[in-house]
C-alpha atoms as a PDB file:
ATOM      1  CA  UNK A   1       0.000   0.000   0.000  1.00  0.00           C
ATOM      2  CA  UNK A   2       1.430   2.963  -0.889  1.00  0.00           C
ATOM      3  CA  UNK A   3       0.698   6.053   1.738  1.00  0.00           C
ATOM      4  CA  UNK A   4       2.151   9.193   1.027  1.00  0.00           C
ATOM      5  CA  UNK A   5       1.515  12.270   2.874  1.00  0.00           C
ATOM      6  CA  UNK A   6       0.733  15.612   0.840  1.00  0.00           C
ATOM      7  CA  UNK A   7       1.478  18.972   2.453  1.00  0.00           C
ATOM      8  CA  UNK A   8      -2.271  21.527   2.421  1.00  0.00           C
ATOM      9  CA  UNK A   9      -2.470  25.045   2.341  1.00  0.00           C
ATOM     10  CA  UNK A  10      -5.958  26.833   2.207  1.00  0.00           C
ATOM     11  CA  UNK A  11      -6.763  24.835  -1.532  1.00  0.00           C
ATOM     12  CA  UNK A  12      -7.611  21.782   0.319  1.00  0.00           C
ATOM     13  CA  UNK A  13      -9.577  23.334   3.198  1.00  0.00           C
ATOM     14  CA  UNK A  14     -12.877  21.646   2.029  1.00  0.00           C
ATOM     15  CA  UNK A  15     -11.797  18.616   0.643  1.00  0.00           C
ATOM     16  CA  UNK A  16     -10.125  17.925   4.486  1.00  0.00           C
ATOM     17  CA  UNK A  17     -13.826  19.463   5.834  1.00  0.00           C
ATOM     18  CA  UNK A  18     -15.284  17.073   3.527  1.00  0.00           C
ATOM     19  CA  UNK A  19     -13.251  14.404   5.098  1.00  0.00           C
ATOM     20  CA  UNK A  20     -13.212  15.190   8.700  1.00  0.00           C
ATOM     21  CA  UNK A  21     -17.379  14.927   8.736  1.00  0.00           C
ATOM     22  CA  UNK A  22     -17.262  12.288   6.787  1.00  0.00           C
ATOM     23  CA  UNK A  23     -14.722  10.317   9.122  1.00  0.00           C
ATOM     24  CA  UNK A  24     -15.922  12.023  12.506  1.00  0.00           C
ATOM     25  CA  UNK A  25     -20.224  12.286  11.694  1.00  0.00           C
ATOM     26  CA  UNK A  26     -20.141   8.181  13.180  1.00  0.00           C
ATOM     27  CA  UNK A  27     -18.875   9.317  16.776  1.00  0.00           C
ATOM     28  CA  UNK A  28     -21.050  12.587  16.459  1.00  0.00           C
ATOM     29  CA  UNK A  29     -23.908  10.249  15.996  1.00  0.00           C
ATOM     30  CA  UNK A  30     -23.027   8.133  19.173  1.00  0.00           C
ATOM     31  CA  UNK A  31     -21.581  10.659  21.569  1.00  0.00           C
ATOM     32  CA  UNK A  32     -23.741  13.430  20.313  1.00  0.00           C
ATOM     33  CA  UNK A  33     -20.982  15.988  21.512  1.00  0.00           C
ATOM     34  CA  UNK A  34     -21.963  19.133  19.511  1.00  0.00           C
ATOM     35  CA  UNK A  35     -20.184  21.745  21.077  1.00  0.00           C
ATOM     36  CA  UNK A  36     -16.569  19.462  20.729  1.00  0.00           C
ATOM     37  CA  UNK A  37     -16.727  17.074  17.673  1.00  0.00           C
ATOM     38  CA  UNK A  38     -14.852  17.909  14.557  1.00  0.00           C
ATOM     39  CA  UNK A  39     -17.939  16.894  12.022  1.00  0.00           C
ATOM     40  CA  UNK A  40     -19.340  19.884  13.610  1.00  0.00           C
ATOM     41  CA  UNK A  41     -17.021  22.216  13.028  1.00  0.00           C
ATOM     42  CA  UNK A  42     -17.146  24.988   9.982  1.00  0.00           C
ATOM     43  CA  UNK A  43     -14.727  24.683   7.106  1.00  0.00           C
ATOM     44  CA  UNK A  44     -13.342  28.642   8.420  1.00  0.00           C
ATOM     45  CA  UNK A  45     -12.506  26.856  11.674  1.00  0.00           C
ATOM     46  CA  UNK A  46     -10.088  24.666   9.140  1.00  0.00           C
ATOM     47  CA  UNK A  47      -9.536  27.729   7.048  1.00  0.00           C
ATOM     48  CA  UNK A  48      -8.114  29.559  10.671  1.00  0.00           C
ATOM     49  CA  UNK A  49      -5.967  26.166  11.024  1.00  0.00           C
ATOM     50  CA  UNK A  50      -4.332  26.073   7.959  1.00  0.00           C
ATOM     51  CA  UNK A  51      -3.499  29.773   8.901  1.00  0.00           C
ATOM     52  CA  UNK A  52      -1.912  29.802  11.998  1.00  0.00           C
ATOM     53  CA  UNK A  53       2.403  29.442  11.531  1.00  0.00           C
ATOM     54  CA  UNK A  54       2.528  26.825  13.860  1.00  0.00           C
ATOM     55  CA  UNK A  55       0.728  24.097  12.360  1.00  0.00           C
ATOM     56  CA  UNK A  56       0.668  21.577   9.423  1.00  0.00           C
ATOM     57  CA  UNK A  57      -2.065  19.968   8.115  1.00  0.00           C
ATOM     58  CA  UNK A  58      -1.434  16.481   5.408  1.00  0.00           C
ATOM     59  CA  UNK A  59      -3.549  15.307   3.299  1.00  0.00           C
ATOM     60  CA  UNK A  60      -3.396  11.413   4.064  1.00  0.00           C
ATOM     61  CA  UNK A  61      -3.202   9.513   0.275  1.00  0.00           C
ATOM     62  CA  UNK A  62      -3.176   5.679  -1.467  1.00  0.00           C
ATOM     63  CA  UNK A  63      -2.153   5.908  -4.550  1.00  0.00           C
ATOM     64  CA  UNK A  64      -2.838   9.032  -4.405  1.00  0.00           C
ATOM     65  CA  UNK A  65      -6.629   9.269  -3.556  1.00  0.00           C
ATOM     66  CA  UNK A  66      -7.155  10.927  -0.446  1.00  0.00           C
ATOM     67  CA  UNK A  67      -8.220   9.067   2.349  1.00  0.00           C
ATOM     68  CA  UNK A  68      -7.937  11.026   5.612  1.00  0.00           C
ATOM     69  CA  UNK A  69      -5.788  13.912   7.242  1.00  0.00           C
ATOM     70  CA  UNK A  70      -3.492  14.738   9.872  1.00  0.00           C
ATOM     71  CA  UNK A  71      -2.847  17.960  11.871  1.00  0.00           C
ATOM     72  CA  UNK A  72       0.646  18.852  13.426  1.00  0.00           C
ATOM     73  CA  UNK A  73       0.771  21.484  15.796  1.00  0.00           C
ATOM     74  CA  UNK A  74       4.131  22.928  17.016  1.00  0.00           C
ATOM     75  CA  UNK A  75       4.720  24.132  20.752  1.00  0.00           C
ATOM     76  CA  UNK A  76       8.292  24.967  22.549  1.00  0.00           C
ATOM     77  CA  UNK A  77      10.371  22.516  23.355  1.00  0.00           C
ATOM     78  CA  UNK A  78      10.325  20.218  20.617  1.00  0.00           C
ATOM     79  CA  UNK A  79       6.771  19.348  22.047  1.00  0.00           C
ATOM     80  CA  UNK A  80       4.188  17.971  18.999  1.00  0.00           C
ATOM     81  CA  UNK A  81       0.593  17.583  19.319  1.00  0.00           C
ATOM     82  CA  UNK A  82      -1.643  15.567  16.647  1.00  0.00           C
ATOM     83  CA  UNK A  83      -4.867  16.927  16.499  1.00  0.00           C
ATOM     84  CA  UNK A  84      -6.739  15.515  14.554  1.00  0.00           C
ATOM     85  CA  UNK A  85      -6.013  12.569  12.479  1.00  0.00           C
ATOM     86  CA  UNK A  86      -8.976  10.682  10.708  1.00  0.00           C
ATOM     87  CA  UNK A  87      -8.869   7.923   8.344  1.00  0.00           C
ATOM     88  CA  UNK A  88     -12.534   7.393   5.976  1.00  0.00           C
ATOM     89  CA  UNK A  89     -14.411   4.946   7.333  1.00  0.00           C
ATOM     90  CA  UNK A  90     -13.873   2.617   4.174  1.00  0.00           C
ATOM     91  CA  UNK A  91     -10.241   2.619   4.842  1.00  0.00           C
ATOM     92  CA  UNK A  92     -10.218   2.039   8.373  1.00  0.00           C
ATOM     93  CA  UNK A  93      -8.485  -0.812   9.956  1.00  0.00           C
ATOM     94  CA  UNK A  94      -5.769  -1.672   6.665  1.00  0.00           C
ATOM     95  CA  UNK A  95      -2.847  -0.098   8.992  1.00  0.00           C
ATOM     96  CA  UNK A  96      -2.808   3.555   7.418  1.00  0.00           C
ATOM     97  CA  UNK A  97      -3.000   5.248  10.995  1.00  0.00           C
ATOM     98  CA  UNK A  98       0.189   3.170  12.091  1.00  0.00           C
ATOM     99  CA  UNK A  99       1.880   4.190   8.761  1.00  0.00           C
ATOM    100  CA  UNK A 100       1.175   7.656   8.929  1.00  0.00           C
ATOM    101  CA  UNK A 101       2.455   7.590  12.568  1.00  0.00           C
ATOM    102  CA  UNK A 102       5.378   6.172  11.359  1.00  0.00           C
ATOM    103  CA  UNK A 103       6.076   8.862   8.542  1.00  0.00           C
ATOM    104  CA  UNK A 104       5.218  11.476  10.725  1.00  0.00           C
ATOM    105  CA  UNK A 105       7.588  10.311  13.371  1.00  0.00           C
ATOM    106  CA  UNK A 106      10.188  10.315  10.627  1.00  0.00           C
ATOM    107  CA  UNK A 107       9.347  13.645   9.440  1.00  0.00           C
ATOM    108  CA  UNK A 108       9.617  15.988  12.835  1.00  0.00           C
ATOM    109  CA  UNK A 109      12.763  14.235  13.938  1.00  0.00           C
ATOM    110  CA  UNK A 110      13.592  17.308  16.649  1.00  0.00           C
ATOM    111  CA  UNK A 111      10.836  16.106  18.593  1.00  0.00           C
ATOM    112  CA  UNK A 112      11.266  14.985  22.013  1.00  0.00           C
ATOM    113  CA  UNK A 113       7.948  14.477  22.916  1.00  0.00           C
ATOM    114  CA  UNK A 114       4.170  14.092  20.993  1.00  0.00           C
ATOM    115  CA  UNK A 115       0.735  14.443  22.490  1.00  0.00           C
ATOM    116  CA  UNK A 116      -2.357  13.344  21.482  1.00  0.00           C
ATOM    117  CA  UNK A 117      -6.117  13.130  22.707  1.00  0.00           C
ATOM    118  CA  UNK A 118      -9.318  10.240  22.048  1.00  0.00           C
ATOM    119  CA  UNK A 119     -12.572   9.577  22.983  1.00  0.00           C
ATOM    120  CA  UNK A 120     -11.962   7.108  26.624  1.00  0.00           C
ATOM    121  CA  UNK A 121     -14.978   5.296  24.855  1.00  0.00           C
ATOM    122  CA  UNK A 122     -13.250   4.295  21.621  1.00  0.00           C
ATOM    123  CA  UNK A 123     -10.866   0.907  22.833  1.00  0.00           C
ATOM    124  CA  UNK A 124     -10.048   0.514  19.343  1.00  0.00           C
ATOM    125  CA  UNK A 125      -8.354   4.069  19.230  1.00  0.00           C
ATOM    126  CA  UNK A 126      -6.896   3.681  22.706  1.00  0.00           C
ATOM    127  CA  UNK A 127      -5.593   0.576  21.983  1.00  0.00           C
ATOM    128  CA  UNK A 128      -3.761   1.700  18.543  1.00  0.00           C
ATOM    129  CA  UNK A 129      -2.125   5.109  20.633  1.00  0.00           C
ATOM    130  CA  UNK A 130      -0.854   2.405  23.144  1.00  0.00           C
ATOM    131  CA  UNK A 131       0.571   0.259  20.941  1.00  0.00           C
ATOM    132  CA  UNK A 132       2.076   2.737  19.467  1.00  0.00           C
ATOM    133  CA  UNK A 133       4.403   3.980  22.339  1.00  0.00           C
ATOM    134  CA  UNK A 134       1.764   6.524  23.746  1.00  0.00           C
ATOM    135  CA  UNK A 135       1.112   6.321  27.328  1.00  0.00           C
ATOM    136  CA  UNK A 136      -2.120   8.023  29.309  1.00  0.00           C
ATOM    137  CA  UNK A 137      -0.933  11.185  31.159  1.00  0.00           C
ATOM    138  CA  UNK A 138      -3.636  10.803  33.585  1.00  0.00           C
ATOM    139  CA  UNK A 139      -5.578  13.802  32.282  1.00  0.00           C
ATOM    140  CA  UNK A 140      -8.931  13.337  31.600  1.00  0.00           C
ATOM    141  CA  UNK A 141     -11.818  15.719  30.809  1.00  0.00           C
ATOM    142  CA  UNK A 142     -15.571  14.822  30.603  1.00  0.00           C
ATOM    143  CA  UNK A 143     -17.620  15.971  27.864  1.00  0.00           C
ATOM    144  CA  UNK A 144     -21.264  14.264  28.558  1.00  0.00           C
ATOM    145  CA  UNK A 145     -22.275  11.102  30.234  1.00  0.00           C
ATOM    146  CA  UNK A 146     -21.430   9.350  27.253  1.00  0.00           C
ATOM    147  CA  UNK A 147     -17.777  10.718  26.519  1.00  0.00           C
ATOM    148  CA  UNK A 148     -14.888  11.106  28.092  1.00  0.00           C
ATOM    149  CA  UNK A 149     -11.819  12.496  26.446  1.00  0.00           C
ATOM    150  CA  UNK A 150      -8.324  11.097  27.637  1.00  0.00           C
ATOM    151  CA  UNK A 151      -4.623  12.831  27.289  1.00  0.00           C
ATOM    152  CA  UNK A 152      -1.489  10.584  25.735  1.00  0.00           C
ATOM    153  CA  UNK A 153       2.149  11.676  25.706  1.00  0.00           C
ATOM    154  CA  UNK A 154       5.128   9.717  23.536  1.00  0.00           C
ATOM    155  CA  UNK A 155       8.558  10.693  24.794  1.00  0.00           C
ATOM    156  CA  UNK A 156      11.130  10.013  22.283  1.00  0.00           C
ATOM    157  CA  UNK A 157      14.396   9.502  23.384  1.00  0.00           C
END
């Protein structure tokens, strides 16, 4: 499988809109978090991302068709945060996410340490973040009775 990761500026804002409510409508559906979930959120509020100097947003390909996203934001201290990534629904579970990890990994190689959120609910996405090196910080924040939204940190070494 051949995953590539393509650099966006403002030109893709809709097509990763398109994408993000696409792969995130599911949990919206479920969790019914309106005020928090990114299928709810505006294609400006992507648009104000794409903007701001201190992040990077990929457009997640196969061959390349586009088949989810990933956002990079920068802090101090060699500090990375990746919020969001989203695969489509029709390519979930085929390994992209660990791929894309991977690449990304390879990619900021200054960084000492990556965070990341998920839905406490969602084993499946737990369990990938885990096996991936990410341990819980022991932050959690509540959203509704139905979602809980837990804090993982990678150190690299």
């Amino acid at each position: 499988m051949d995953i590539s990761l393509f650099k966006s500026g403002l030109n893709e804002a809709s097509i990763i809109h398109e994408m993000q409510i696409k792969a995130f409508m599911p949990l919206l559906e479920k969790y019914q978090d309106y005020d928090t979930s990114p299928a709810n959120e505006s294609v400006e509020r992507i648009i104000d991302r794409l903007n701001q100097s201190f992040t990077d947003y990929y457009i997640i390909k196969i061959s390349n068709n586009p088949v989810g996203a990933i956002r990079i934001v920068k802090y101090e201290n060699k500090t990375y945060r990746v919020s969001p990534i989203f695969i489509l629904p029709e390519y979930r579970g085929k390994g992209i996410a660990q791929k894309v990890f991977s690449i990304i990994e390879n990619m900021y190689i200054d960084a000492r340490n990556w965070e990341l959120d998920t839905i406490l609910q969602e084993q499946g996405n737990c369990y990938l973040y885990e096996k991936l090196g990410y341990k819980k910080t022991g932050e959690i924040k509540r959203i509704n009775d139905k979602m809980t939204i837990v804090f993982y940190n990678k150190r690299m070494i």
